[in-house]
Protein backbone atom coordinates (compact mmCIF):
# COMPACT_ATOMS: atom_id res chain seq x y z
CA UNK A 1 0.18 25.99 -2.22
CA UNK A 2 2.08 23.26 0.06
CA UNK A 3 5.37 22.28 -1.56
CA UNK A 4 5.26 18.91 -2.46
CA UNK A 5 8.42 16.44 -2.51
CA UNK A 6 8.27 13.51 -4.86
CA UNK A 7 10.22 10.40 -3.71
CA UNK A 8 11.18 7.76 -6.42
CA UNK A 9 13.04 4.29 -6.30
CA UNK A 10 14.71 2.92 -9.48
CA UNK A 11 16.26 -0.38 -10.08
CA UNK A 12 17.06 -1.59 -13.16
CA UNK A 13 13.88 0.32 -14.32
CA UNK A 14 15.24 1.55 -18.28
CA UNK A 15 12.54 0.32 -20.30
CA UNK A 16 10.17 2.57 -18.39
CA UNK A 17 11.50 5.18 -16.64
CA UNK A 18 11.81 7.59 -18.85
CA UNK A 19 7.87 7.47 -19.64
CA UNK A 20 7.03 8.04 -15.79
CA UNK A 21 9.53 10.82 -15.66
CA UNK A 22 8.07 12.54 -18.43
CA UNK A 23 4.56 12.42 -16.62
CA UNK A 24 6.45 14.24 -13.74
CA UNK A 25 7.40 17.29 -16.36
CA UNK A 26 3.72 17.43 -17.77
CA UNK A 27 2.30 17.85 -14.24
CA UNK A 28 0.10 20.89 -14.38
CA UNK A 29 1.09 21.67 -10.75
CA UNK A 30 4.50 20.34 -10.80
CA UNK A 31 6.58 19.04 -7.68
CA UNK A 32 8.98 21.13 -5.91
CA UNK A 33 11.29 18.62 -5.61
CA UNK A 34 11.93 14.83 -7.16
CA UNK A 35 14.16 12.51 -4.85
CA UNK A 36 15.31 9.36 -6.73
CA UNK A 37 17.18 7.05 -4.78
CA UNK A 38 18.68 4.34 -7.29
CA UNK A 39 19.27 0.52 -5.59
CA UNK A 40 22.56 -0.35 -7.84
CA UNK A 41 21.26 -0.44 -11.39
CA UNK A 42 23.46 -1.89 -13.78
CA UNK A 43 21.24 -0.92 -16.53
CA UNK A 44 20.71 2.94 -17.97
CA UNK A 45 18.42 4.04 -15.44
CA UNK A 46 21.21 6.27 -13.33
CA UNK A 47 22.13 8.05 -16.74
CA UNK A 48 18.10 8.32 -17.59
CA UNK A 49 17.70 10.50 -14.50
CA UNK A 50 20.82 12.36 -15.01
CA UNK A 51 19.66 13.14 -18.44
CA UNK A 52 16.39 14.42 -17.39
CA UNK A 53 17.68 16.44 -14.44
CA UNK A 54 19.61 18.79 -16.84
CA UNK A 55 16.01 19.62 -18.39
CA UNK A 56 13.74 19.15 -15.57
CA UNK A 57 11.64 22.20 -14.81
CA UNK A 58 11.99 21.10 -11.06
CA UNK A 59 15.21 20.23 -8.71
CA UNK A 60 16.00 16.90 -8.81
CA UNK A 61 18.16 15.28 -6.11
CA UNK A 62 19.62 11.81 -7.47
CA UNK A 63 21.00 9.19 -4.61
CA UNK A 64 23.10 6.35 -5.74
CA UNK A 65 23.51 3.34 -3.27
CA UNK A 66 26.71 1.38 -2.91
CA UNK A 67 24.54 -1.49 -1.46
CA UNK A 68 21.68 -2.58 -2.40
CA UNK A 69 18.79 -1.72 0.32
CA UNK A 70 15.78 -3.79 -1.25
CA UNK A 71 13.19 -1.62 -1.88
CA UNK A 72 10.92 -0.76 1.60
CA UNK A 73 14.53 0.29 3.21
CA UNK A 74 15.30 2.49 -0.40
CA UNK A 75 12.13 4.03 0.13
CA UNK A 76 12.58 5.02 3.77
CA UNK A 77 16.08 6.68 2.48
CA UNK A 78 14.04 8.36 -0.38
CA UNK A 79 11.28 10.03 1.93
CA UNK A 80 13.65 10.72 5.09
CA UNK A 81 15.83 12.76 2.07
CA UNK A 82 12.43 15.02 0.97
CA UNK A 83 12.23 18.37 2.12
CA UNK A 84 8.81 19.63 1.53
CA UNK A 85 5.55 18.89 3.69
CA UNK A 86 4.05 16.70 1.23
CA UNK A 87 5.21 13.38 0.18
CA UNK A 88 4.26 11.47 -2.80
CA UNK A 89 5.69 8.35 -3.42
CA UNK A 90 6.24 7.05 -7.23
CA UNK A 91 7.57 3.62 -8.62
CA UNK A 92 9.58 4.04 -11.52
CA UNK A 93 7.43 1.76 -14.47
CA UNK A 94 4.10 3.77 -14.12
CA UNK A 95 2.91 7.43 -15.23
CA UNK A 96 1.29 9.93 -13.97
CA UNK A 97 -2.42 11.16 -15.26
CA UNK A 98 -1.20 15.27 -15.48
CA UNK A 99 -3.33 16.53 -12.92
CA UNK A 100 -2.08 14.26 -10.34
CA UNK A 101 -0.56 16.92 -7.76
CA UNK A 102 -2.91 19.54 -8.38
CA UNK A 103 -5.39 16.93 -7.22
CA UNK A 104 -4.09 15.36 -4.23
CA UNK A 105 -3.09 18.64 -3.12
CA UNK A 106 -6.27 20.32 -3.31
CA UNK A 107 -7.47 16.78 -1.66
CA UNK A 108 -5.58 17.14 1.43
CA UNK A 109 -5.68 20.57 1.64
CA UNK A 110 -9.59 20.67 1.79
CA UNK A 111 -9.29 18.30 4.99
CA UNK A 112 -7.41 19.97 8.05
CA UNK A 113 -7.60 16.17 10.00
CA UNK A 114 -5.88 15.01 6.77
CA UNK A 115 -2.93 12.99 7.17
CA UNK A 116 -2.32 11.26 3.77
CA UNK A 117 -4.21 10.51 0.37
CA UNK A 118 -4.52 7.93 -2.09
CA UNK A 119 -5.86 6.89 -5.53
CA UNK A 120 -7.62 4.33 -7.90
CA UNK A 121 -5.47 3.73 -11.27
CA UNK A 122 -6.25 2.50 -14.33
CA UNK A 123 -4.03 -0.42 -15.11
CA UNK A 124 -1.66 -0.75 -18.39
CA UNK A 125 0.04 -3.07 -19.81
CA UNK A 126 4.00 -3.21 -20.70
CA UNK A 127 3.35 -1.73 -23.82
CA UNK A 128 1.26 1.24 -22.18
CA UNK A 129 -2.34 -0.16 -23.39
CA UNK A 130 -4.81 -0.08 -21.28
CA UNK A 131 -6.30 -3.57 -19.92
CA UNK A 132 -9.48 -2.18 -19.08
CA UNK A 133 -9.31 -2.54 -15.67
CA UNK A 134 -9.14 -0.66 -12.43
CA UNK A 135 -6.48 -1.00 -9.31
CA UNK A 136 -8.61 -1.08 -6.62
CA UNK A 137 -11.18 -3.86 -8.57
CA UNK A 138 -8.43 -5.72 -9.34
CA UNK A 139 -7.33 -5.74 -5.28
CA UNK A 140 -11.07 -6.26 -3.76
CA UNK A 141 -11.30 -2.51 -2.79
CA UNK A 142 -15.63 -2.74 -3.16
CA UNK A 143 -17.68 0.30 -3.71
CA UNK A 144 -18.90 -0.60 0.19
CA UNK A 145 -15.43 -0.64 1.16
CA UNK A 146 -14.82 2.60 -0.19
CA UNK A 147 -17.68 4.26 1.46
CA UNK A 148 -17.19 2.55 4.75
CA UNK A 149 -13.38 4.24 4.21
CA UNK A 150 -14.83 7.46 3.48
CA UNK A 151 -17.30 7.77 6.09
CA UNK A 152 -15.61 5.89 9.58
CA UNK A 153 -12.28 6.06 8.90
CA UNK A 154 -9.25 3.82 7.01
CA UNK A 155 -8.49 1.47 10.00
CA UNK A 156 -11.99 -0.27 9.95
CA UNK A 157 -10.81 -1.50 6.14
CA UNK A 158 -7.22 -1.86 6.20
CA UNK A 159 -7.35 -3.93 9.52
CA UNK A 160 -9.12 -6.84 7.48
CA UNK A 161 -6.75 -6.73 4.08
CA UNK A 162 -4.63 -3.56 2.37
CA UNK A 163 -6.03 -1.68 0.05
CA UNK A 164 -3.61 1.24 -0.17
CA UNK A 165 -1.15 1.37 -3.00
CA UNK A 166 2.19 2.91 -2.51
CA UNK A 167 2.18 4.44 -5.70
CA UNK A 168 -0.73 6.21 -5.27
CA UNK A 169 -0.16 7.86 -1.89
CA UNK A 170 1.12 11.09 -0.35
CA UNK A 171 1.05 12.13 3.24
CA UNK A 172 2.18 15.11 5.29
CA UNK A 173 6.10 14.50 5.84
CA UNK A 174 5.82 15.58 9.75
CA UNK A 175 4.52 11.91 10.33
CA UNK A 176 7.79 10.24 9.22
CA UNK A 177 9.25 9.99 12.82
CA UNK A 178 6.26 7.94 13.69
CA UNK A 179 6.58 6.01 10.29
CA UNK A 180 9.82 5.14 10.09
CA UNK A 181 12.29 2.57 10.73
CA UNK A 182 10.04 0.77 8.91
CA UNK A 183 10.86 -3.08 10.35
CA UNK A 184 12.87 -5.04 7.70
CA UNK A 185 10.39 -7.50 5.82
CA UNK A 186 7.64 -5.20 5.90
CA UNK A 187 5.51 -3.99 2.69
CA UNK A 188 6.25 0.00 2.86
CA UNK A 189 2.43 1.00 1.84
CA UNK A 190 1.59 -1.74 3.83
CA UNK A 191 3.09 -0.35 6.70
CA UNK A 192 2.32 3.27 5.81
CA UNK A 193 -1.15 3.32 5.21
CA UNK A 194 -2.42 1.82 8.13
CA UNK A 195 -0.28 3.78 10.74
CA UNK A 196 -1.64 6.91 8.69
CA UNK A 197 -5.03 5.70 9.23
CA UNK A 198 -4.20 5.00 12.94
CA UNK A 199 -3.62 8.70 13.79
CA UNK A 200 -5.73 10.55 11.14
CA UNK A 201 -7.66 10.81 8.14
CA UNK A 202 -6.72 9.06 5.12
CA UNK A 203 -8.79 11.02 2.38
CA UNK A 204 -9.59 8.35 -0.89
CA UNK A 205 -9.70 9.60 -4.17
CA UNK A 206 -12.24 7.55 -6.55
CA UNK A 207 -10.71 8.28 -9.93
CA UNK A 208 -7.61 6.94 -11.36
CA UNK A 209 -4.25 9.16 -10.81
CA UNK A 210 -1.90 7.13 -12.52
CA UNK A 211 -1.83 4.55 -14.96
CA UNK A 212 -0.10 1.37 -13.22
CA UNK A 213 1.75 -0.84 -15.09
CA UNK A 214 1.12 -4.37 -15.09
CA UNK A 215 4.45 -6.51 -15.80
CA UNK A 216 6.53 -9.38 -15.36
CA UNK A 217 9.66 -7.94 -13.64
CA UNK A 218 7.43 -6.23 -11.04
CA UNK A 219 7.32 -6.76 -7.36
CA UNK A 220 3.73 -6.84 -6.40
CA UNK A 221 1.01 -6.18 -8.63
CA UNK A 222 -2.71 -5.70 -8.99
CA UNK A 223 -4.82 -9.31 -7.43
CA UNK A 224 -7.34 -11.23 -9.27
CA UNK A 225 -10.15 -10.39 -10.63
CA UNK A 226 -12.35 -13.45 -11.83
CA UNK A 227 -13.93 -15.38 -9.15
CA UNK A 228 -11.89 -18.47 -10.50
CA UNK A 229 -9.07 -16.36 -9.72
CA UNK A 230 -10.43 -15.48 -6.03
CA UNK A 231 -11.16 -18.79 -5.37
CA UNK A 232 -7.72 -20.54 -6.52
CA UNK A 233 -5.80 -18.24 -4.74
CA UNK A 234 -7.94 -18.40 -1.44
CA UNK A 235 -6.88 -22.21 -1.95
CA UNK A 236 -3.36 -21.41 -1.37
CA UNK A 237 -3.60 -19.42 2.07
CA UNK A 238 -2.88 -21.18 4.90
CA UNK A 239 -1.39 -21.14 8.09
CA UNK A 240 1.58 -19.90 6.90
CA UNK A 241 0.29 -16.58 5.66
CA UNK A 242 -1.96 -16.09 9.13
CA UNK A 243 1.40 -16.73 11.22
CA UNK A 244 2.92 -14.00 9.03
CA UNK A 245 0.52 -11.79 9.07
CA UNK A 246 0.38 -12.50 13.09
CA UNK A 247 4.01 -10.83 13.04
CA UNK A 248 3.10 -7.89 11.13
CA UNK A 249 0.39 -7.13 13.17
CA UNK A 250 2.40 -7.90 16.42
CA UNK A 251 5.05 -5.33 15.17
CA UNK A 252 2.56 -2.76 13.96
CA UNK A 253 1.04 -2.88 17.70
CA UNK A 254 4.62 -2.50 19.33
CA UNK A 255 4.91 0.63 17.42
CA UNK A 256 1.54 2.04 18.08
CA UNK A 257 1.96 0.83 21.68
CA UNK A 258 5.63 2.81 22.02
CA UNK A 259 5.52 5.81 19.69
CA UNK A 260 5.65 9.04 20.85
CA UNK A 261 3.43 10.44 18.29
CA UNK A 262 0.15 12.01 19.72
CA UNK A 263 -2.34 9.15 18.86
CA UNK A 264 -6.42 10.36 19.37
CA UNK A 265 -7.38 7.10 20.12
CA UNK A 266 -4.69 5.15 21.12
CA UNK A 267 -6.30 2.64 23.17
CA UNK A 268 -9.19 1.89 20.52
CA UNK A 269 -6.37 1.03 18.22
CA UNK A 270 -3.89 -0.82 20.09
CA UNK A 271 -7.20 -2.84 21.63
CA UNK A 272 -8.40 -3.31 18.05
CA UNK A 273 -4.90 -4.73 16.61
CA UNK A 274 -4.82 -6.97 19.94
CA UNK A 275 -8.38 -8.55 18.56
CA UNK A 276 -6.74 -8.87 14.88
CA UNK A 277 -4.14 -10.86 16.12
CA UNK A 278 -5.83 -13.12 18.19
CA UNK A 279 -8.57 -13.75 15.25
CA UNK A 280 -5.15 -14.41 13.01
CA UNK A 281 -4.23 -16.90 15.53
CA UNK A 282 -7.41 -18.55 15.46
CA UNK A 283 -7.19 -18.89 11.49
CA UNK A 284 -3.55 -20.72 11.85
CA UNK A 285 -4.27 -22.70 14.52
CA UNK A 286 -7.14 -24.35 12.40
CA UNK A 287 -7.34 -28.20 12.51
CA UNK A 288 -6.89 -29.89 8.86
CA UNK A 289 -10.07 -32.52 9.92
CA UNK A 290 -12.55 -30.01 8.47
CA UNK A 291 -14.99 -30.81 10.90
CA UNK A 292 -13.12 -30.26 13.84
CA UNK A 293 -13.10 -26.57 12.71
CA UNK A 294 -16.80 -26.24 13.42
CA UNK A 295 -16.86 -24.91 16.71
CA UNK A 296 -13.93 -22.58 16.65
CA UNK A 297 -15.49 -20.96 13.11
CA UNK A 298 -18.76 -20.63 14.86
CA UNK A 299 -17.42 -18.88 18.32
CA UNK A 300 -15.90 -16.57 15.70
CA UNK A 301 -18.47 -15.73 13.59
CA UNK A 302 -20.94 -15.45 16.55
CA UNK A 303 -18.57 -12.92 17.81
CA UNK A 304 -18.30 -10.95 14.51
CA UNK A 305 -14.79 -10.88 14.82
CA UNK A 306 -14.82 -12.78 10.87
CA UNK A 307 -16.44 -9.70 10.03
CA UNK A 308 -14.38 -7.06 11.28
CA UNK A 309 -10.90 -8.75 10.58
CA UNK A 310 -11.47 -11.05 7.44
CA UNK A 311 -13.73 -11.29 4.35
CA UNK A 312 -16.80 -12.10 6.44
CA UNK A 313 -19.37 -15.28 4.63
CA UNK A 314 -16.47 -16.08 1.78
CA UNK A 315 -13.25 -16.24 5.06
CA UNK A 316 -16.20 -18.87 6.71
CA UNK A 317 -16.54 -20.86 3.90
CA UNK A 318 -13.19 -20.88 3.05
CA UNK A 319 -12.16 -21.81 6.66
CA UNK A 320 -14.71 -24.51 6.49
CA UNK A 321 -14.17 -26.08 3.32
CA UNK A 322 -10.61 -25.59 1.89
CA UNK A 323 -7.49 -28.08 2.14
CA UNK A 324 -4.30 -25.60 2.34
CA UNK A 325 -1.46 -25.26 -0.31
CA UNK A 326 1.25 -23.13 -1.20
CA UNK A 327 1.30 -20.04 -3.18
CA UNK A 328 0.18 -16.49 -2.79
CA UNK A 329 -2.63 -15.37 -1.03
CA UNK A 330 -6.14 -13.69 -2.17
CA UNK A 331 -7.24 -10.14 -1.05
CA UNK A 332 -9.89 -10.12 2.19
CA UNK A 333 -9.81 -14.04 2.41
């Protein structure tokens, strides 16, 4: 067995903490350890951990802020605080399906390259029902997707949209120096996943590991599903969200480009994220006469780069067709 650190962030989370906490206790392979690092709650959720630490049948390390971090920094204090080789990371409003550890253990373990592993979910509602729905449906995660992951590697997906949620993912703790700062403003599993995937195997698991509650108080949740959905959202990207996107790639490459991590294919990876970027740039700088677009859409499909770094046909059409708004943006458009 590898022990296995669990690292939590709570804020304000009473109404459903106590539910994912349970699912900890009926683990059938339970963690060795459960960091919870709380962001200043003013609700019950300090005294809901305290209250389960005196029964837990694990150790149970709770860290109380005097400042609130926001939660990528809180999670960087949670994992830098675990003491065990594994990491799994756990938001405080979902549960746990009981054979959750024993699983991703055995996962990683089978895969000596392995650097990390994640999960599908089934998705619930705030009154734990199930909406009949899948996480990685709901965030454009395609069966082809998934077997392109399995069989050539994370990067080839993750460097055209995320697909990794936080709450489903562990990863081997020796990779934290290399992880971490994480820049302020970034996503954590955003961040995470695709520097795991940069220096090793990500191993997917296709079954659901959790059940992931779906909410109004939470930060980011699962996309759209219906194409209506797809297509209004797609609506709202514009420049904006390339020129943001342009900086998180920009700092992803600095840290690639300057870690002292032993990278297998560095120069692959930092040429790769130099192609993202400039395919980013292209998407911004995108004329709002429609038909001015032509010729820069064409050089780019011609050169596949649509392909690799976007959502291929629907990132044309949208490129050629769509008047920009505001709002949130689509997965893989």
């Amino acid at each position: 067995m590898t022990p296995i650190s669990v690292a939590m962030c709570t804020f304000n989370g009473e109404r459903f903490l106590a539910a994912q906490l349970e699912s900890f206790a009926r683990q059938t392979r339970h963690p060795d350890e459960l960091v919870v690092c709380d962001d200043g709650s003013s609700d019950r959720s300090c005294e809901i951990v305290r209250e389960f630490g005196l029964r837990s049948p694990f150790h149970l390390r709770l860290v109380v802020n005097d400042r609130n971090l926001g939660t990528t920094k809180n999670f960087e204090q949670a994992m830098r605080l675990c003491r065990h080789p594994l990491i799994a990371l756990a938001d405080q409003d979902d549960v746990w399906c009981a054979h959750k550890l024993d699983r991703i253990e055995k996962a990683i373990l089978a895969s000596p390259s392995a650097v990390g592993v994640f999960s599908d979910a089934d998705i619930i509602d705030e009154h734990s029902l199930p909406l009949g729905q899948r996480l990685w449906r709901t965030i454009g995660f395609t069966r082809s997707e998934q077997n392109e992951f399995a069989e050539h590697g994370g990067l080839r997906v993750l460097i055209k949209h995320p697909v990794i949620t936080g709450a489903t993912l562990a990863f081997r703790r020796q990779l934290l120096n290399f992880l971490t700062p994480i820049p302020a403003g970034e996503v954590h599993d955003m961040w995470i996943s695709f520097l795991m995937a940069a220096c090793g195997t990500v191993v997917l698991i296709p079954e659901p590991l959790i059940q992931y509650r779906q909410h109004q108080s939470q930060q980011i949740g699962p996309g759209p599903v219906t194409s209506r959905q797809l297509i209004a959202q797609a609506r709202n990207r514009g420049p904006y969200f390339y020129l943001a996107e342009v900086k998180r790639f920009q700092r992803l490459y600095e840290r690639l480009r300057d870690c002292n991590f032993d990278l297998p294919d560095r120069i692959r990876v930092l040429n790769q994220v130099a192609r993202k970027i400039r395919h980013l740039e292209h998407r911004a700088g995108l004329p709002p006469n429609r038909l001015a677009r032509i010729p820069g859409v064409i050089r780019e499909t011609l050169n596949g780069d649509y392909t690799r770094y976007s959502g291929g046909w629907r990132s044309i059409a949208k490129d050629l067709t769509f008047t920009y708004g505001g709002g949130n943006p689509s997965p893989n458009f």
